[in-house]
Protein backbone atom coordinates (compact mmCIF):
# COMPACT_ATOMS: atom_id res chain seq x y z
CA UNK A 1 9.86 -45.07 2.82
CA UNK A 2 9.77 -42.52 5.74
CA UNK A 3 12.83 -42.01 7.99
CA UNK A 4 12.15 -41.83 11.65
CA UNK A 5 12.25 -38.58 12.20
CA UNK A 6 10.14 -37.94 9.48
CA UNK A 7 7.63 -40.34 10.99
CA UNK A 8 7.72 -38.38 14.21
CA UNK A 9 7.33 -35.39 12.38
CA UNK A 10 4.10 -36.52 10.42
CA UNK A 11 2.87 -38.29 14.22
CA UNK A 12 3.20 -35.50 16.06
CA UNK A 13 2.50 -32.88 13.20
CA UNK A 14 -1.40 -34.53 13.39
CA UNK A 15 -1.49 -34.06 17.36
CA UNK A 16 -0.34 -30.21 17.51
CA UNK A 17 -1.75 -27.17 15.68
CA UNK A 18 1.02 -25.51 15.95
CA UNK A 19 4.07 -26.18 13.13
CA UNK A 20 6.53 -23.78 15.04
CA UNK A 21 6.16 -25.28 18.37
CA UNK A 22 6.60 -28.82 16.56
CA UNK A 23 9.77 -27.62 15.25
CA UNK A 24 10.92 -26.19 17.86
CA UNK A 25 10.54 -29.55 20.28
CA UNK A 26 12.23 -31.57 17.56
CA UNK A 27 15.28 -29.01 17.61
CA UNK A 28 15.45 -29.36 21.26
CA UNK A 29 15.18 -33.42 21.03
CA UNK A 30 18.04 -33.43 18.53
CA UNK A 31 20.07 -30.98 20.46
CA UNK A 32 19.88 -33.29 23.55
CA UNK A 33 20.41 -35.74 22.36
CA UNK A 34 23.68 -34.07 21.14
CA UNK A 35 24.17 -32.71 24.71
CA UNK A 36 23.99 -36.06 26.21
CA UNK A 37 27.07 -38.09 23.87
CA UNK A 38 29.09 -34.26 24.78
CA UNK A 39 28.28 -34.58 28.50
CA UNK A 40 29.34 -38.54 28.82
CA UNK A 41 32.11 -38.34 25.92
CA UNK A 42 34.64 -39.66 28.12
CA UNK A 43 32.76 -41.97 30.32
CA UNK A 44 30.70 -43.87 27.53
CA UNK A 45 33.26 -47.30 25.85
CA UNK A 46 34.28 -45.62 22.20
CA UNK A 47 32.44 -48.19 20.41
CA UNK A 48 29.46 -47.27 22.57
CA UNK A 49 29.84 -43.52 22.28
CA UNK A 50 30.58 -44.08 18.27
CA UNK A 51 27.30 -45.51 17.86
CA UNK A 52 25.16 -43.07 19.68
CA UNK A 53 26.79 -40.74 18.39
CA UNK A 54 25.99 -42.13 14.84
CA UNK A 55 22.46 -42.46 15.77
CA UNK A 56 22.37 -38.75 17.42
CA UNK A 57 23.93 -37.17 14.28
CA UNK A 58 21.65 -39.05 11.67
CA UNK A 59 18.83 -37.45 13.21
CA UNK A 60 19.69 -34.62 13.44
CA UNK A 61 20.75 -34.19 10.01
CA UNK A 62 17.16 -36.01 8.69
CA UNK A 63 15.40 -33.29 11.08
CA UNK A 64 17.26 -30.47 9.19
CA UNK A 65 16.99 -31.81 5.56
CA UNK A 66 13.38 -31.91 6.51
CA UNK A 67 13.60 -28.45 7.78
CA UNK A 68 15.63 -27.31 4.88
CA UNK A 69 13.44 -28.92 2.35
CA UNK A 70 10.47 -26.89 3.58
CA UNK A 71 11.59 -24.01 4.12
CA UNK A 72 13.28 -23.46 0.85
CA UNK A 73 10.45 -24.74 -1.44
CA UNK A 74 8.65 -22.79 -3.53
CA UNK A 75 5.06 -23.02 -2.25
CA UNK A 76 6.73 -21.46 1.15
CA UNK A 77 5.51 -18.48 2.33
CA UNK A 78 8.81 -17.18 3.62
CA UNK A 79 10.46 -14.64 2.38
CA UNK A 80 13.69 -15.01 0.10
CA UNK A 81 16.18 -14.04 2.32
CA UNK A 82 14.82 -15.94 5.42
CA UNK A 83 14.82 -19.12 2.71
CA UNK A 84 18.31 -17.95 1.56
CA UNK A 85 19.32 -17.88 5.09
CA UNK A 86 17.88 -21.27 5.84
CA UNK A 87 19.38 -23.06 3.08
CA UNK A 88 22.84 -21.47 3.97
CA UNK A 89 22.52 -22.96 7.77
CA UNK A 90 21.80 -26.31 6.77
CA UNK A 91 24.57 -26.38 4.62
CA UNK A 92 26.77 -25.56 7.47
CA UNK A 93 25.04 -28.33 9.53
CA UNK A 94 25.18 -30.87 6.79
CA UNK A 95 29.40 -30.33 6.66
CA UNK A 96 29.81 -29.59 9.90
CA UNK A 97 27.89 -33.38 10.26
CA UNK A 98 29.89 -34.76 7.92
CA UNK A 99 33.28 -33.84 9.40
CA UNK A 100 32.07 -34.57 12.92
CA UNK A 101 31.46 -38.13 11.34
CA UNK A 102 35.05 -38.27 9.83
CA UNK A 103 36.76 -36.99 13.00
CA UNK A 104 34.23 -36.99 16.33
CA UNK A 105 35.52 -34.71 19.01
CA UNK A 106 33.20 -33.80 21.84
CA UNK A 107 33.78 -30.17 21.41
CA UNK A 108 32.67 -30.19 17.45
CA UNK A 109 29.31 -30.73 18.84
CA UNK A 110 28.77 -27.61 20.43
CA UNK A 111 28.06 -26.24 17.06
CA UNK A 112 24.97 -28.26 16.12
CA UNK A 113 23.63 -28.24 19.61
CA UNK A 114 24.00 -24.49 20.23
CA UNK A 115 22.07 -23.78 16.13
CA UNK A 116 19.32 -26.19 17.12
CA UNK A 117 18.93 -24.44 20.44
CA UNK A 118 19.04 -21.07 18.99
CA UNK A 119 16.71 -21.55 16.09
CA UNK A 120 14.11 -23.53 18.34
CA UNK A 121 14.33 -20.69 20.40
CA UNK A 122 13.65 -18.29 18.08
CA UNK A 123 10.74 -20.44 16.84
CA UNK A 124 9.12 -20.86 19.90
CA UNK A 125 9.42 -16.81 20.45
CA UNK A 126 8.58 -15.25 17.20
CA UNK A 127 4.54 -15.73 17.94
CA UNK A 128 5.04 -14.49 20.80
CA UNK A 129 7.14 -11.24 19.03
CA UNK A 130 4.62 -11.10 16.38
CA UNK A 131 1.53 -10.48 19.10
CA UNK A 132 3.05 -8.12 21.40
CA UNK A 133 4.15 -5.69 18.86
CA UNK A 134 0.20 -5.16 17.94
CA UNK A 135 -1.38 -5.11 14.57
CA UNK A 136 0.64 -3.90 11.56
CA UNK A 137 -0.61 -0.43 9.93
């Protein structure tokens, strides 16, 4: 059985050649999603807030064991460290999910949303990187 977000994934994965820019967009989703519970926190009934949050923090965690997952398995094509780095960020995210589940504060969300802005950043620009600096000799 197929989470949602690994649904999406598959869904839009067919409808855009480009992996990167897929990950990228999810990251982004995920982090607004984030953004959105921070930005109402105190406006939004706690048993409101409590389940969005819920709902914002499950996916964001199923995007990043997806992430993970690739990333550090052994038909990748990255290179060890860039795995080893990988692998060390989602275990951040995955405790830093956990205790935002066991204690929610508005602030402990800056965290995920400003790694999942950062890394779809650097997604979206290291094609970009990659073709400006010319062919490799």
């Amino acid at each position: 059985m197929y989470s949602q977000v690994a649904q999406a994934y598959q869904r839009t994965s067919q409808a855009t050649a480009n992996p990167r820019e897929l990950e990228s967009s999810l990251l982004i989703k995920a982090a607004a999603k984030l953004q959105t519970i921070k930005d109402t926190w105190e406006s939004v009934e706690e048993r409101q807030r409590s389940a969005e949050l819920d709902e914002a923090l499950t996916y964001n965690r199923r995007l990043w064991t997806i992430l993970v997952t690739s990333a550090t398995s052994e038909d990748s094509a990255l290179p060890h460290e860039v795995k080893q780095n990988m692998a060390n960020l989602g275990l951040f995210v995955f405790n830093h999910t956990m205790r935002t589940m066991i204690r929610p504060e508005a602030e402990r969300l800056d965290s995920l949303i400003n790694i999942n802005r950062q890394i779809a950043a650097g997604l979206r620009a290291a094609p970009a990187a990659a073709a400006s600096a010319g062919p490799a000799t």
